[in-house]
N, C-alpha and C. Protein backbone atom coordinates (compact mmCIF):
# COMPACT_ATOMS: atom_id res chain seq x y z
N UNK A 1 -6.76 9.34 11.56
CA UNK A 1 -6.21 8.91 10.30
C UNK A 1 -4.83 8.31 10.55
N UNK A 2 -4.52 7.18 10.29
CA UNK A 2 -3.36 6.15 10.08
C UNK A 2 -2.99 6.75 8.96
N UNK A 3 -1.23 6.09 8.82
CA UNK A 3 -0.17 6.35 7.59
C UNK A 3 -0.30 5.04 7.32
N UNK A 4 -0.34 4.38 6.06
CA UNK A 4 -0.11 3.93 4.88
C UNK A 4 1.25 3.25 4.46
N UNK A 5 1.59 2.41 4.45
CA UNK A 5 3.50 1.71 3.69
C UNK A 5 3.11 0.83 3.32
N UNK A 6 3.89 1.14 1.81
CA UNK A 6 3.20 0.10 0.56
C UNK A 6 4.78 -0.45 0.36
N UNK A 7 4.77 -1.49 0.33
CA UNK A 7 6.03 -2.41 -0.24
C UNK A 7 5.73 -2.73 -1.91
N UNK A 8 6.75 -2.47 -2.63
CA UNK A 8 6.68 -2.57 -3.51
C UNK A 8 8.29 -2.89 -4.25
N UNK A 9 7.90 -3.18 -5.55
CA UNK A 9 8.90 -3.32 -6.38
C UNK A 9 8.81 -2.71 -7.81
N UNK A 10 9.74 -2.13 -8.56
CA UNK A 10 9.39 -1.34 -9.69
C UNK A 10 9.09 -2.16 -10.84
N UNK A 11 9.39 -3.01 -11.18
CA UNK A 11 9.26 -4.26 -12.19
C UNK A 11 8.05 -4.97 -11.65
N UNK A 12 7.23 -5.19 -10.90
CA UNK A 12 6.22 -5.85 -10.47
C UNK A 12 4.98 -5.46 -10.69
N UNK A 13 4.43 -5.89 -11.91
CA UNK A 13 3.05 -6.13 -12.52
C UNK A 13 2.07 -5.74 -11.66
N UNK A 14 2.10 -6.86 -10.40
CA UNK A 14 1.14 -6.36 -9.55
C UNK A 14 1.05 -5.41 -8.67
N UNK A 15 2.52 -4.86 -8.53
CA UNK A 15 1.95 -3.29 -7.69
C UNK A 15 1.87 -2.19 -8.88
N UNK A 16 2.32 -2.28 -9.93
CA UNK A 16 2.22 -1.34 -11.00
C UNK A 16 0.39 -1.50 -10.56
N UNK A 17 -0.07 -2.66 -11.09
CA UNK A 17 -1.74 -2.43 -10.78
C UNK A 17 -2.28 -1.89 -9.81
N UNK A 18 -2.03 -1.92 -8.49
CA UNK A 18 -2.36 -1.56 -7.54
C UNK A 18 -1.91 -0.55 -7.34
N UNK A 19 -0.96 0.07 -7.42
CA UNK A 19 -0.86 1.74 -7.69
C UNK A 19 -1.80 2.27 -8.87
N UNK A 20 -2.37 2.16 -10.17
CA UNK A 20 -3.41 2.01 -10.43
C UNK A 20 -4.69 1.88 -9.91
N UNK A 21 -4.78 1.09 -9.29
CA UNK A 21 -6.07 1.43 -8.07
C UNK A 21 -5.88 2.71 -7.38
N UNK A 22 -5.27 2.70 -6.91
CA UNK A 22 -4.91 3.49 -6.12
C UNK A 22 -4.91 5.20 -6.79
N UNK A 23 -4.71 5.72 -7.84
CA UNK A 23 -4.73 6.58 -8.16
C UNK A 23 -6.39 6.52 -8.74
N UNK A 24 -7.29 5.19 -8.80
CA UNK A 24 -8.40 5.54 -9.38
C UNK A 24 -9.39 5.68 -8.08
N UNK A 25 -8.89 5.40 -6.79
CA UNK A 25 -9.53 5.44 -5.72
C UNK A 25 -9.36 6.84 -5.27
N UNK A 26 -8.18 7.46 -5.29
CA UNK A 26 -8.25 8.92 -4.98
C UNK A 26 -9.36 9.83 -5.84
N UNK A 27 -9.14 9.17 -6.82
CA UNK A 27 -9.80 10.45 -7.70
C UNK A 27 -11.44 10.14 -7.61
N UNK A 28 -12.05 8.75 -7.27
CA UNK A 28 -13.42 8.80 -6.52
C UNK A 28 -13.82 8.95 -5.05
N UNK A 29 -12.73 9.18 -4.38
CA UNK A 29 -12.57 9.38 -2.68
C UNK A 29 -11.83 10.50 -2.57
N UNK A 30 -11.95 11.92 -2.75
CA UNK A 30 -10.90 12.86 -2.73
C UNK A 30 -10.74 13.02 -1.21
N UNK A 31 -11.15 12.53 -0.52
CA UNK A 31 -11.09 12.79 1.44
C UNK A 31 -9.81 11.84 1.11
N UNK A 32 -9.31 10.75 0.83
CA UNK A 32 -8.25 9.67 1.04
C UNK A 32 -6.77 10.19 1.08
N UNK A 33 -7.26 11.87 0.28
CA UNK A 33 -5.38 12.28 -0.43
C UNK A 33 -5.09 12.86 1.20
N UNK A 34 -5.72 13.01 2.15
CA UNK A 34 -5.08 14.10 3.16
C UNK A 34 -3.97 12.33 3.70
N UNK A 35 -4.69 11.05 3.60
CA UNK A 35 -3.46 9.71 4.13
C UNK A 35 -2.22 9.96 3.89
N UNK A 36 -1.52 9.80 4.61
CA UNK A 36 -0.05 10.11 4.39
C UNK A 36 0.10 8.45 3.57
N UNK A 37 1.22 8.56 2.20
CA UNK A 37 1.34 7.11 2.00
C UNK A 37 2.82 6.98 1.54
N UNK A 38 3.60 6.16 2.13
CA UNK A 38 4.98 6.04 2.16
C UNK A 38 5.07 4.34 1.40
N UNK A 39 6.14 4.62 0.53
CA UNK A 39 6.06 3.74 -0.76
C UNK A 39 7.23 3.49 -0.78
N UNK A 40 7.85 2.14 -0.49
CA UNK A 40 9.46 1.35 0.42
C UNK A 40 9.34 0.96 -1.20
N UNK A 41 10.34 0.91 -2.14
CA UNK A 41 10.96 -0.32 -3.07
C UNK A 41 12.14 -1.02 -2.43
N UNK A 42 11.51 -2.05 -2.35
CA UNK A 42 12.76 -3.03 -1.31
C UNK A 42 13.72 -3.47 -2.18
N UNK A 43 13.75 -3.14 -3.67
CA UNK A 43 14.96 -3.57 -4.14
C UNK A 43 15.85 -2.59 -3.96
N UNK A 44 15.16 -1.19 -3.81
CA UNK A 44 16.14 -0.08 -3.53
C UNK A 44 16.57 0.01 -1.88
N UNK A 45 15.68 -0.72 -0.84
CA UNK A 45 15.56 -0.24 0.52
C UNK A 45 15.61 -1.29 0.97
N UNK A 46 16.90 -1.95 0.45
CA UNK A 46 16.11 -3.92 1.27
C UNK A 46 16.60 -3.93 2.43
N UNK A 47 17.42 -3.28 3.16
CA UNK A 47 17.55 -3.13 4.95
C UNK A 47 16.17 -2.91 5.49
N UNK A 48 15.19 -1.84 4.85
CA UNK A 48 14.32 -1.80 5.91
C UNK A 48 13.33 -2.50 5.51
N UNK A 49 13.34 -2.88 4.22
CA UNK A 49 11.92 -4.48 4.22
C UNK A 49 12.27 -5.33 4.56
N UNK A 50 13.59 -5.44 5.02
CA UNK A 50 13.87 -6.85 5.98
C UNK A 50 13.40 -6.73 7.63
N UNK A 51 13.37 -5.44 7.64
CA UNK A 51 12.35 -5.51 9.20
C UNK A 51 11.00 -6.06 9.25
N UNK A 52 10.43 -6.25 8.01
CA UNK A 52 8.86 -6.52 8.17
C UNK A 52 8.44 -7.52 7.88
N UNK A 53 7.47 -8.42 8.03
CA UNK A 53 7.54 -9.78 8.10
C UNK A 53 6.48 -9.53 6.91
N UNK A 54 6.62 -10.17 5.71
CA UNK A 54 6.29 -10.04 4.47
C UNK A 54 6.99 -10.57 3.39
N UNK A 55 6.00 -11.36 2.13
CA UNK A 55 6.84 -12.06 1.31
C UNK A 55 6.76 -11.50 -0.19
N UNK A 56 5.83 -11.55 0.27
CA UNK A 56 5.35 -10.85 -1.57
C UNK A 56 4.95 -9.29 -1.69
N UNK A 57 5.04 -8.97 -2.75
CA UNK A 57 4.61 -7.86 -2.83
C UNK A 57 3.18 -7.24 -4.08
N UNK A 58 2.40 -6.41 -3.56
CA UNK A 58 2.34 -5.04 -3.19
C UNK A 58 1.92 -5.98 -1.63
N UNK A 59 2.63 -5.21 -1.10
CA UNK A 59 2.23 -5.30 0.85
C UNK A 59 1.81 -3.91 1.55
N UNK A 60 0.80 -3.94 1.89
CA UNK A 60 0.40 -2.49 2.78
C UNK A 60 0.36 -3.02 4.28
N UNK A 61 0.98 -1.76 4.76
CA UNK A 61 0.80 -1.86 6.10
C UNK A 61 0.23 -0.41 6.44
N UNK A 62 -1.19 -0.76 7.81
CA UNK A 62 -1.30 0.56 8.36
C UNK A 62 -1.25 0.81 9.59
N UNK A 63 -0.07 1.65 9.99
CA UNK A 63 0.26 1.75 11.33
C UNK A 63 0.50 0.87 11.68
N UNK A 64 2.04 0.48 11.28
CA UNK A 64 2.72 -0.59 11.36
C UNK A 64 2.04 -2.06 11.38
N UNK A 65 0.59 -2.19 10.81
CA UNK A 65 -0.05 -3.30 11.18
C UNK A 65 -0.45 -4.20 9.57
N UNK A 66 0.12 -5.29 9.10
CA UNK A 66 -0.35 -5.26 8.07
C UNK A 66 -1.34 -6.19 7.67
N UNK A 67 -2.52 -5.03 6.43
CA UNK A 67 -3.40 -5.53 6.08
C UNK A 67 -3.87 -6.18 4.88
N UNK A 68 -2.51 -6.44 3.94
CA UNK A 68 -2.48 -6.76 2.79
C UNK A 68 -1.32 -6.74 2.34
N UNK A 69 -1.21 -8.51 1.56
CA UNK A 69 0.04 -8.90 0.88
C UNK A 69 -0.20 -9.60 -0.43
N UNK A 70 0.28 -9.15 -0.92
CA UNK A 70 0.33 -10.10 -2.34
C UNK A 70 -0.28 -9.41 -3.39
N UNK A 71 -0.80 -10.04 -4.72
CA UNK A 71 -2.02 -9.39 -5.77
C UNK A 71 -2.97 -9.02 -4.87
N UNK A 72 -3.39 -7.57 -5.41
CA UNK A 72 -4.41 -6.95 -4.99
C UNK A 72 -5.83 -7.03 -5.91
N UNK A 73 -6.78 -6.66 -5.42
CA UNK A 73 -8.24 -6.20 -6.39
C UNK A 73 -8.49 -4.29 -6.01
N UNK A 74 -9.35 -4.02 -6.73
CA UNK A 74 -9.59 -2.65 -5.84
C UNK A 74 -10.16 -2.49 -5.09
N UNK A 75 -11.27 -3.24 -4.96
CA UNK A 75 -11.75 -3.65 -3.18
C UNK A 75 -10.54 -3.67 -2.26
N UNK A 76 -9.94 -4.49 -2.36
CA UNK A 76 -8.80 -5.24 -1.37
C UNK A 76 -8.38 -3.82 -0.96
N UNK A 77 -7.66 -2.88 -1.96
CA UNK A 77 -6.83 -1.25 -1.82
C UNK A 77 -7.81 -0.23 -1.29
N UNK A 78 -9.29 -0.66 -1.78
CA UNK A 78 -10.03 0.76 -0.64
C UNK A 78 -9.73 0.00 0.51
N UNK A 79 -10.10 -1.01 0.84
CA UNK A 79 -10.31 -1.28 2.03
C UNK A 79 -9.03 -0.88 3.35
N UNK A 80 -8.00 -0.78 2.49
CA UNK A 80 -6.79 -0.45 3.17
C UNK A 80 -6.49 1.00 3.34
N UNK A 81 -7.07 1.89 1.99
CA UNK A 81 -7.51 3.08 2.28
C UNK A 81 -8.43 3.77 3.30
N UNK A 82 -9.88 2.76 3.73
CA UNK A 82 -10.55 2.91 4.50
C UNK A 82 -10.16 2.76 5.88
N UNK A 83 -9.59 1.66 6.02
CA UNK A 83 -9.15 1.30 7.15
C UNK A 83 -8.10 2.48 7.43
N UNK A 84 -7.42 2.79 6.87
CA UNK A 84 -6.31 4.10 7.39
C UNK A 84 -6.71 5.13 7.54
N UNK A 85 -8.14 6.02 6.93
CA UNK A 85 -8.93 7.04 6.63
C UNK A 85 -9.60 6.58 8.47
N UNK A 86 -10.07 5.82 8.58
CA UNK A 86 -11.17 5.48 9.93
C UNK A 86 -10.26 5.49 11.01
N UNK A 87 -8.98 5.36 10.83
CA UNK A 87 -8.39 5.42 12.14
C UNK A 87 -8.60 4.30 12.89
């Protein structure tokens, strides 16, 4: 199992949604909650989202590798769930 870093912003529509997914994917995948998931707001943390090469946000990275930027679907968020769950 991989860790999880979601870039985000608090005013942003589209990770508000995708955290939404995200709480509706746990609650049909209860194996997903043991993922560790670390949640950067780069307006609060913008030193360390300037380390990561990324423009938009919601951005996931797993294990430092990233697999998603921009508007999400909930496909798009299991799949990033899955992929971190599979190791």
């Amino acid at each position: 199992m991989k860790k999880i870093l979601m870039f985000e912003l608090a005013y942003c529509p589209y990770c508000r949604e995708a955290k939404r997914f995200m709480e509706e994917i746990l609650a049909e995948h209860p194996e997903y909650a043991a993922i560790e998931i670390e949640h950067v707001d780069e307006g609060r943390d913008r030193a360390r989202a300037m380390k990561y090469d990324y423009y938009y946000v919601p951005t996931y990275y797993v294990d430092e590798e990233k697999v998603h930027e921009g508007a999400a679907t909930k496909t798009l968020v299991e799949a990033v769930y899955k992929r971190a769950f599979e190791g």
